[in-house]
Protein backbone atom coordinates (compact mmCIF):
# COMPACT_ATOMS: atom_id res chain seq x y z
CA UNK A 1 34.79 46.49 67.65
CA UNK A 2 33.44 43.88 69.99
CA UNK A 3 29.63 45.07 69.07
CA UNK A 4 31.03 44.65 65.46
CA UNK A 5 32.43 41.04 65.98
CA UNK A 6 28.89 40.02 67.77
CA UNK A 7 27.05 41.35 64.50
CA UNK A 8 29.01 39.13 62.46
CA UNK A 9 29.27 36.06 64.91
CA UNK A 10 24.94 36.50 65.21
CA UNK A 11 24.78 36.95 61.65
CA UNK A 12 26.83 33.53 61.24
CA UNK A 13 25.14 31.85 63.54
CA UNK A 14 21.72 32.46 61.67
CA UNK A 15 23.65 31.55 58.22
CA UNK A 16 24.70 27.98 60.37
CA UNK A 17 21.07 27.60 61.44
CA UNK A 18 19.31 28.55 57.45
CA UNK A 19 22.36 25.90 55.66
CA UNK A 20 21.62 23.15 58.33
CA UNK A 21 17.65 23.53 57.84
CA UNK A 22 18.25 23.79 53.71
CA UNK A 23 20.14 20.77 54.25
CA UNK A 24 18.13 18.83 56.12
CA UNK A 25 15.20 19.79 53.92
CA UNK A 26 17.23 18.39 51.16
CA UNK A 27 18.34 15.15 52.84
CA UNK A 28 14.14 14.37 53.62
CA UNK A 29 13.56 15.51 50.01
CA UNK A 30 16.45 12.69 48.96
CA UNK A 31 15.19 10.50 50.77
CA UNK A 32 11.21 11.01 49.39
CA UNK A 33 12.80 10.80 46.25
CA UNK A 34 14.45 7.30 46.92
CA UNK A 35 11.48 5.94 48.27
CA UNK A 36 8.76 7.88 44.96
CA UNK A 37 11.86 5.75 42.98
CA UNK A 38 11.28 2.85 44.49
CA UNK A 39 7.54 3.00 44.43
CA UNK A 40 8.05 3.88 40.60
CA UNK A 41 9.76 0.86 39.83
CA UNK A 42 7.41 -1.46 41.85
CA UNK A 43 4.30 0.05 39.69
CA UNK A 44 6.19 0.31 36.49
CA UNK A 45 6.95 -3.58 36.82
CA UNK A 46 3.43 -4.50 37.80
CA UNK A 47 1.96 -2.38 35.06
CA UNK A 48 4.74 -4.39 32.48
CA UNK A 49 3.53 -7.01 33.79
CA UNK A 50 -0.59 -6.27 33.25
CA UNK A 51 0.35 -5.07 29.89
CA UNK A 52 1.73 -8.21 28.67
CA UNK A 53 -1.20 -10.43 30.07
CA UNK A 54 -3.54 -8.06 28.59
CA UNK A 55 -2.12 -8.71 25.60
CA UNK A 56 -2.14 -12.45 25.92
CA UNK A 57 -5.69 -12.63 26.64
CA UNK A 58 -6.16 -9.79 23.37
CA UNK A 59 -4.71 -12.40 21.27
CA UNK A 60 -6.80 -15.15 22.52
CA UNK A 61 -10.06 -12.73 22.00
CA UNK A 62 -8.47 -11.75 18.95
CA UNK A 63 -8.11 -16.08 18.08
CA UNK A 64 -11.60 -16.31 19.05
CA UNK A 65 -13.23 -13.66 17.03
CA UNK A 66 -11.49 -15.13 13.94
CA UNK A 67 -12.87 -18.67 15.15
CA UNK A 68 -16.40 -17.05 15.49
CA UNK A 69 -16.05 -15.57 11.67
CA UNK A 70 -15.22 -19.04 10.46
CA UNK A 71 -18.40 -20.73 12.10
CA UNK A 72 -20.65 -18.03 11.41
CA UNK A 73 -19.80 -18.13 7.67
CA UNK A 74 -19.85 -22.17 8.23
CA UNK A 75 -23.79 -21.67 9.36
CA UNK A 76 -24.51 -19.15 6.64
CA UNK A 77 -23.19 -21.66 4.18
CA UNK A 78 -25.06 -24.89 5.97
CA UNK A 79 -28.27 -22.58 5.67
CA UNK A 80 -27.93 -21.91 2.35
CA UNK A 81 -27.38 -25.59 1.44
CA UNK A 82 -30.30 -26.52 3.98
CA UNK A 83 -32.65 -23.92 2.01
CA UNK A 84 -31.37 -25.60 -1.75
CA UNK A 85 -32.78 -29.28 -0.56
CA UNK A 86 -35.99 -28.06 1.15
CA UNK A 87 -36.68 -26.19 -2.24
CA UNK A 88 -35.55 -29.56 -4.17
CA UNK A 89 -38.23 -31.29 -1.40
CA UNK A 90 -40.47 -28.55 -2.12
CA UNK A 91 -40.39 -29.43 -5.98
CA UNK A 92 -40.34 -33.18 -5.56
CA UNK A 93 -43.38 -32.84 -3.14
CA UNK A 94 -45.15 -31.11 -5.99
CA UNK A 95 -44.38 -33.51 -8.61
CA UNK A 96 -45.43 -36.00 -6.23
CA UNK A 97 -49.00 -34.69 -5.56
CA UNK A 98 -49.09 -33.99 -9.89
CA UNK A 99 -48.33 -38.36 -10.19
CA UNK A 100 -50.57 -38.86 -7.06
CA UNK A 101 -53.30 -37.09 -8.61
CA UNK A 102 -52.80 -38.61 -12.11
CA UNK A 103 -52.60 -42.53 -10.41
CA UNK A 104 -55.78 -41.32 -8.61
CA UNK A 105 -57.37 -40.61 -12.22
CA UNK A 106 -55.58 -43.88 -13.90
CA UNK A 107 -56.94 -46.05 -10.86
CA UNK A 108 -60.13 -45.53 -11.34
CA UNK A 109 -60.04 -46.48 -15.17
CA UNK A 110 -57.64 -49.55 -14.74
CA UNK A 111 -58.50 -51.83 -12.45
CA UNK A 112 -57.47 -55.18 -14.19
CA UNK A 113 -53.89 -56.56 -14.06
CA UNK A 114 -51.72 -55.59 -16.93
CA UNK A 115 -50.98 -58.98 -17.61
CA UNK A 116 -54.29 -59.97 -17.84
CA UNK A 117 -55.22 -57.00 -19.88
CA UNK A 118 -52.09 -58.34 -22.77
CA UNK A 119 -53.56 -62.06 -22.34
CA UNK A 120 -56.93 -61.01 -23.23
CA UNK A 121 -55.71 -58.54 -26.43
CA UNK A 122 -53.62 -61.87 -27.44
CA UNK A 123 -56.69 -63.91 -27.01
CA UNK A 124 -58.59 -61.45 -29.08
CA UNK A 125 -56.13 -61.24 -31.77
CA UNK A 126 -55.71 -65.24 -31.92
CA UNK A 127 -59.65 -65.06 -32.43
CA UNK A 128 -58.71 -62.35 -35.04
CA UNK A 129 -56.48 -64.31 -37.04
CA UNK A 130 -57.80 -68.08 -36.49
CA UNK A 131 -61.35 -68.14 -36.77
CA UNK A 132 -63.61 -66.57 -39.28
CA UNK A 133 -65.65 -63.46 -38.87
CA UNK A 134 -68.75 -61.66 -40.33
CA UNK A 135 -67.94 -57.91 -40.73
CA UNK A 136 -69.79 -57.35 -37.41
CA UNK A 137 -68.08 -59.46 -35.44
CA UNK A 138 -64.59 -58.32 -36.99
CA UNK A 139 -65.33 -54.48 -35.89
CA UNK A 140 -66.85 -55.63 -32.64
CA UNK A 141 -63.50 -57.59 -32.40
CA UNK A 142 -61.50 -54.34 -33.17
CA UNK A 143 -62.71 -52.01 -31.10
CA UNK A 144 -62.35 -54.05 -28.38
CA UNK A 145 -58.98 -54.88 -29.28
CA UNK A 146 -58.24 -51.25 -29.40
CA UNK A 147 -60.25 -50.23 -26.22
CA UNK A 148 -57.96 -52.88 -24.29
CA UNK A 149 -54.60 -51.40 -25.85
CA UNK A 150 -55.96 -47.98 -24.71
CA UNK A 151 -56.54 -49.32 -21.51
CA UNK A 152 -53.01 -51.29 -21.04
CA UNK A 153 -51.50 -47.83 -22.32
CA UNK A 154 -52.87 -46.07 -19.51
CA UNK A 155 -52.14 -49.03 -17.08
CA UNK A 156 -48.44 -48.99 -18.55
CA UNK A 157 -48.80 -45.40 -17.68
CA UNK A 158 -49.80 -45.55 -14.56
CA UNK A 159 -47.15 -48.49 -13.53
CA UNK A 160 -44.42 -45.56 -14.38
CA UNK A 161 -46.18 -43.11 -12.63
CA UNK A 162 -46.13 -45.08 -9.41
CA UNK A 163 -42.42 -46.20 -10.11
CA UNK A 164 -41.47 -42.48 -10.77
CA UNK A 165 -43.93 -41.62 -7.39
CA UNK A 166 -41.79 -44.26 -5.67
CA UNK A 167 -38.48 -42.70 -7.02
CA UNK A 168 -39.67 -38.95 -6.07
CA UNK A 169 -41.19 -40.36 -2.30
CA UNK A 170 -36.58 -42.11 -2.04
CA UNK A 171 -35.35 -39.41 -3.19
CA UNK A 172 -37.47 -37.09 -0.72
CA UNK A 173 -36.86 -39.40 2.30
CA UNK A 174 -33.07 -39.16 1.38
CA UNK A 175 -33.54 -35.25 0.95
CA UNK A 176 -34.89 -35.20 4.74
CA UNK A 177 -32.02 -37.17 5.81
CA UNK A 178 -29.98 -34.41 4.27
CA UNK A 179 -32.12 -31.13 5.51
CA UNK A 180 -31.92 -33.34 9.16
CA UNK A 181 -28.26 -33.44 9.40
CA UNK A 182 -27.86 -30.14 7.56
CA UNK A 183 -30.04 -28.90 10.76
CA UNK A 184 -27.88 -30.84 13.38
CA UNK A 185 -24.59 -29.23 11.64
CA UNK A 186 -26.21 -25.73 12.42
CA UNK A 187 -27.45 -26.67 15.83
CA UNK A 188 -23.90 -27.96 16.81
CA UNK A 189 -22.23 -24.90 14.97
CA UNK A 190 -24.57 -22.34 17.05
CA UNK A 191 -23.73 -24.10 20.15
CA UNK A 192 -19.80 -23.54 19.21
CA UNK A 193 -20.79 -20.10 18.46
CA UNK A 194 -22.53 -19.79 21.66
CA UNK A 195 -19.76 -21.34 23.41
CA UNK A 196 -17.07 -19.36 21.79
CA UNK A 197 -19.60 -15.74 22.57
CA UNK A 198 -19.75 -16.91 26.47
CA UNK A 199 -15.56 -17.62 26.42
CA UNK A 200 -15.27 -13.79 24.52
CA UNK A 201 -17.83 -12.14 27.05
CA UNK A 202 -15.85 -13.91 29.56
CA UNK A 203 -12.38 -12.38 28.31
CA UNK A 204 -14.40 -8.70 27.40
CA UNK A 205 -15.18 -8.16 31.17
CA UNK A 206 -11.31 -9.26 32.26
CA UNK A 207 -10.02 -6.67 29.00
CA UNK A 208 -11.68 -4.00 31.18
CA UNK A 209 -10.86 -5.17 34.10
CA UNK A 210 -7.05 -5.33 32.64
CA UNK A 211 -7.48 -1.69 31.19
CA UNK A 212 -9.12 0.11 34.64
CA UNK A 213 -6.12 -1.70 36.34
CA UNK A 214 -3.54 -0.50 33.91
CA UNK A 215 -5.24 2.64 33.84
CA UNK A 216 -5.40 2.72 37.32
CA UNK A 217 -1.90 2.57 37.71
CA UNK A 218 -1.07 5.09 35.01
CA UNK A 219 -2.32 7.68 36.68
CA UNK A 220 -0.92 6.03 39.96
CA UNK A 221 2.74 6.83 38.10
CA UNK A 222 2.08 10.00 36.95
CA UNK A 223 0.95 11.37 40.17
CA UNK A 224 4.24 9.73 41.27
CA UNK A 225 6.37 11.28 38.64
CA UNK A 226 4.91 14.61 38.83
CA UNK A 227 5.07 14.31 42.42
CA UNK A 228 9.55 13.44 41.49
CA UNK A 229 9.55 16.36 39.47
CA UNK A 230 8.53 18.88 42.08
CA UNK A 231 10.91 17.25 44.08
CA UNK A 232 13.40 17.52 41.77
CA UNK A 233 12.65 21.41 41.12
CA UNK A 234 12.51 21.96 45.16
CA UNK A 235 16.21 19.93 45.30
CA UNK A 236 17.23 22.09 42.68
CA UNK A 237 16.22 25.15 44.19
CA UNK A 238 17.25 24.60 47.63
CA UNK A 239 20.84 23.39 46.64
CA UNK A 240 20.72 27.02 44.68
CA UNK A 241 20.13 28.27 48.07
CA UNK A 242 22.38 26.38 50.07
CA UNK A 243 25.01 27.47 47.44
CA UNK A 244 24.02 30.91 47.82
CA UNK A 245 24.20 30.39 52.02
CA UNK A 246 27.32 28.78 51.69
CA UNK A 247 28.84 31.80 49.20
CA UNK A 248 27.83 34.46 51.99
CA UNK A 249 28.63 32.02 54.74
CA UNK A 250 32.32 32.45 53.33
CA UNK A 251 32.14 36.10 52.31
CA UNK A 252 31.00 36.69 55.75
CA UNK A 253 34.03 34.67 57.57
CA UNK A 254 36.52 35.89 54.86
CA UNK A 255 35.30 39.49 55.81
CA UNK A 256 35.75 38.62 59.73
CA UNK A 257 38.89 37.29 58.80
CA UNK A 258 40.06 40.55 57.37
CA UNK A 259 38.58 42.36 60.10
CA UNK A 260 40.96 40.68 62.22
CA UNK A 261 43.93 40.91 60.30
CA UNK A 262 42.57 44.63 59.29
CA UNK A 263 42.80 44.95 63.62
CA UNK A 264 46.25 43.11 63.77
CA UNK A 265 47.90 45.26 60.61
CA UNK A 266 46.39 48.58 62.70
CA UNK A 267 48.13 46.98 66.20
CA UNK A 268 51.63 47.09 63.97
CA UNK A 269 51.30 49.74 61.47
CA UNK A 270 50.90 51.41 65.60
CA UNK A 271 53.87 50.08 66.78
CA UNK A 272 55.95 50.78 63.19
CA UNK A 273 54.99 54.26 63.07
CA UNK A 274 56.03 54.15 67.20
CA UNK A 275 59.37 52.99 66.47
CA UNK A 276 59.70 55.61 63.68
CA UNK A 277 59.22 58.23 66.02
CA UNK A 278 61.52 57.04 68.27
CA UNK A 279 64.20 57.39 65.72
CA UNK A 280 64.30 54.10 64.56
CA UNK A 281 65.02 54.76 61.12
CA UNK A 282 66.56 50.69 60.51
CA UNK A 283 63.34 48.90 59.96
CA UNK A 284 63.41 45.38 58.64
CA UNK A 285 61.56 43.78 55.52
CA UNK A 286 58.48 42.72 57.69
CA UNK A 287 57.73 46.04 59.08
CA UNK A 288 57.84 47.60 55.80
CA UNK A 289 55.35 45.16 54.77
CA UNK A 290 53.31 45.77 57.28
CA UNK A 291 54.03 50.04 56.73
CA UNK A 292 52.80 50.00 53.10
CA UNK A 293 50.44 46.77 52.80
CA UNK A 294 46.47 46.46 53.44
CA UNK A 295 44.89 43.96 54.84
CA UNK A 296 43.84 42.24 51.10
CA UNK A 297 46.95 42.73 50.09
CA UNK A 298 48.30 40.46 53.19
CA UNK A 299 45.06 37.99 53.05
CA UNK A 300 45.92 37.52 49.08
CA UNK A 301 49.53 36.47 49.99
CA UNK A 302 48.34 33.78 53.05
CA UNK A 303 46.33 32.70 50.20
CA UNK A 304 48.78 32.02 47.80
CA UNK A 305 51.47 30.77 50.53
């Protein structure tokens, strides 16, 4: 019996030793836990808080991209006027050689004064009407009359060609003007543009650096988390364990226990069954317990008392 009640007290002591191990595995897997928690909730707010100032500077990329659109289209449309007055200067510029060419051409054939051309038709057409004139001297008279009207036509000619010259030479100057500040618009506009490219390259390379640092920390957390879950699965199972320790740890003691009251039952079943023999046939309520009862029987009823 006493090799018996070593077995069991050994086999206790090693069930002692495994639930105290289990349980201190369990307490340093806790406490992991609590601090993979912790570390969780540090990254989770810094990544919260990346997020949202990634998508502050998305909206100001997002602001300047729409800017951009609106200038670009601005220096498509300045172009486009830009190209409409140099082809008006490129018309006017042709008209203008056409009426330089034809004053060129006029010059040469009137060189006299208009005015003095009219005073010396008037003159010949007093002469016409006032004095008297052989036949000759009439048609002599005439076609020099009409030679001078021919030539004050072209001169009158000529006079509107250099006023409409003069016209065409304001109204390219004032074109310039226009294709000049036209240009000045689009240099200033592409300078914005420029501007606005160097601000979004500027914001591009801090996106990414935004996204590798969100991205960084993503897979910071779900190394974390993953690394939780096995935790959680190794808790799990090892408080399945200590359960199952803890179950034989009591089967084992509640099987001592009716070892010993197996032993102490045997001891006075002895001395009942002595006391019978002796003649003793007046036994009292507690020895015939103890006569007909087994040791569950007696462990059940300590339970329930």
């Amino acid at each position: 019996m006493s090799s018996e009640v070593s077995k069991y007290q050994k086999r206790l002591e090693e069930l002692t030793n495994d639930i105290t191990l289990v349980r201190s595995e369990i307490r340093s897997l806790k406490n992991e836990r609590i601090e993979i928690i912790g570390e969780l909730k540090d990254l989770r707010s810094e990544r919260r808080k990346l997020i949202n100032e990634f998508r502050e500077l998305k909206e100001k990329y997002i602001i300047l991209n729409s800017k951009r659109k609106e200038l670009v289209e601005k220096v498509r449309s300045l172009r486009k006027e830009r190209r409409e007055k140099l082809g008006q200067m490129k018309t006017i510029l042709n008209l203008m050689d056409e009426k330089r060419r034809n004053l060129n051409i006029l010059a040469k054939e009137v060189r006299i004064p208009i005015s003095a051309i009219r005073k010396e038709i008037e003159r010949l057409e007093w002469i016409q009407q006032t004095r008297p004139l052989t036949i000759e001297e009439e048609n002599r008279l005439i076609r020099e009359i009409a030679r001078l009207e021919e030539l004050l036509d072209k001169a009158l000619k000529a006079r509107e060609e250099k006023k409409q010259f003069l016209e065409l030479r304001a109204e390219l100057v004032k074109l310039r003007v226009e294709v000049s500040d036209f240009q000045k618009k689009i240099n200033e506009t592409s300078k914005e543009i420029d501007r606005i490219d160097s601000k979004r390259l500027d914001l591009r390379d801090k996106l990414n650096d935004y996204r590798e640092k969100i991205s960084g920390l993503t897979e910071e957390i779900n190394e974390l988390q993953n690394r939780l879950n096995q935790i959680n699965q190794k808790i799990d199972k090892l408080v399945d364990r200590l359960n199952e320790l803890r179950n034989k740890y009591n089967e084992l003691v509640n099987e001592i226990e009716k070892k010993r009251i197996e032993k102490i039952l045997s001891e006075k079943k002895k001395k009942v069954k002595e006391k019978l023999k002796k003649g003793e046939r007046r036994l009292t309520l507690e020895e015939l317990k103890i006569l007909y009862s087994d040791a569950d029987e007696l462990i059940e009823e300590f339970n329930e008392s």
